[in-house]
Protein backbone atom coordinates (compact mmCIF):
# COMPACT_ATOMS: atom_id res chain seq x y z
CA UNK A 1 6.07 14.15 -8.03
CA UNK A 2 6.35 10.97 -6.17
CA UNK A 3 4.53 7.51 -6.95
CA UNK A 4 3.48 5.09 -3.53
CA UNK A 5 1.00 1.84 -4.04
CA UNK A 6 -0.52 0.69 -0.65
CA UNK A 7 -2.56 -2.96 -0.90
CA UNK A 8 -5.74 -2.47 0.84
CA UNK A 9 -7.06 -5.26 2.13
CA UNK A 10 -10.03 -3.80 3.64
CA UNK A 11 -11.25 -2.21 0.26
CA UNK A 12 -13.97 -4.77 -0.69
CA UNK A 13 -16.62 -3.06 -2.25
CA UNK A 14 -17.06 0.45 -4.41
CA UNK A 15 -18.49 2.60 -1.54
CA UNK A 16 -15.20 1.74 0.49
CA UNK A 17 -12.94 2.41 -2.41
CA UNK A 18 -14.77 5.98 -3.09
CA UNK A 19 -14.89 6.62 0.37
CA UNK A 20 -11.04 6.18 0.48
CA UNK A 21 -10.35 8.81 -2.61
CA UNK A 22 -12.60 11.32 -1.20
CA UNK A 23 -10.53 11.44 2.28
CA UNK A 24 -7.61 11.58 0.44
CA UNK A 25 -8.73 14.73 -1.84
CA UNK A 26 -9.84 16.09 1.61
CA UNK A 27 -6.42 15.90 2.95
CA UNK A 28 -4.35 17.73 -0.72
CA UNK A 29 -3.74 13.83 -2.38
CA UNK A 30 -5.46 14.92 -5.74
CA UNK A 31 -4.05 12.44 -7.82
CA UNK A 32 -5.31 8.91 -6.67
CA UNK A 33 -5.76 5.88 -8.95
CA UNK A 34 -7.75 2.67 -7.86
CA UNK A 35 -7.40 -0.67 -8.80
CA UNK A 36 -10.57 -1.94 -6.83
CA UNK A 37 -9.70 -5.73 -8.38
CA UNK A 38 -6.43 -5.84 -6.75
CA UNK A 39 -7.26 -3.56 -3.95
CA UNK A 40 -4.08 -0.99 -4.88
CA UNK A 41 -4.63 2.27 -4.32
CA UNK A 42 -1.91 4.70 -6.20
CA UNK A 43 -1.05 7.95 -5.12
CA UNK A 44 0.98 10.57 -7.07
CA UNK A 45 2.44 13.42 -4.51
CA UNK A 46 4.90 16.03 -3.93
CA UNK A 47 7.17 15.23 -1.69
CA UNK A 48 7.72 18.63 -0.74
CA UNK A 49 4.45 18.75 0.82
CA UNK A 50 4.31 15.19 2.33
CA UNK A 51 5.53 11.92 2.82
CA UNK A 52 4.71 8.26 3.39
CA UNK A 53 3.85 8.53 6.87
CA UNK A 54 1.01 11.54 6.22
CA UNK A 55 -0.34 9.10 3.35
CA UNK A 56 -0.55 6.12 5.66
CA UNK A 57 -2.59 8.17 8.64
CA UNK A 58 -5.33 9.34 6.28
CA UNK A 59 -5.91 5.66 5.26
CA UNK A 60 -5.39 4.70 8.57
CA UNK A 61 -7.55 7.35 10.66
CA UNK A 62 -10.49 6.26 7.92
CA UNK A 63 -10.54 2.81 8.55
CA UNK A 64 -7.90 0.54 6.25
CA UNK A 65 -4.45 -0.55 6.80
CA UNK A 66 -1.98 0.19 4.38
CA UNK A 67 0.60 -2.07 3.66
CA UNK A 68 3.05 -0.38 0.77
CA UNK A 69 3.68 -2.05 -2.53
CA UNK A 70 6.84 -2.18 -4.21
């Protein structure tokens, strides 16, 4: 498994945050961790299955920009 952080800075309230971990576990990322107080969303993966870039559309196509955290 594979750890990637993205800052959200679009993620300002619950709803957005829960809308965000439901269209990941839509798209196979079943492992998600929020920090809504820093707006850091975590996401364990296998990197077998996907990568950055599939990661960054699904937060992209539903509304936020990603910008990785290292």
């Amino acid at each position: 498994m594979t750890s990637i952080s993205f800052y959200i800075k679009e993620m300002s309230c619950s709803n957005c945050s829960e809308n965000l971990i439901k269209a990941l576990n839509k798209n196979g990322f079943d492992d998600v961790e929020i920090d809504f107080a820093d707006r850091v969303v975590t996401i364990n993966f296998d990197e077998t299955k996907f990568d950055i870039q599939n990661i960054k559309e699904v937060i992209s196509k539903n509304g936020f920009t990603p910008k990785v955290v290292d």
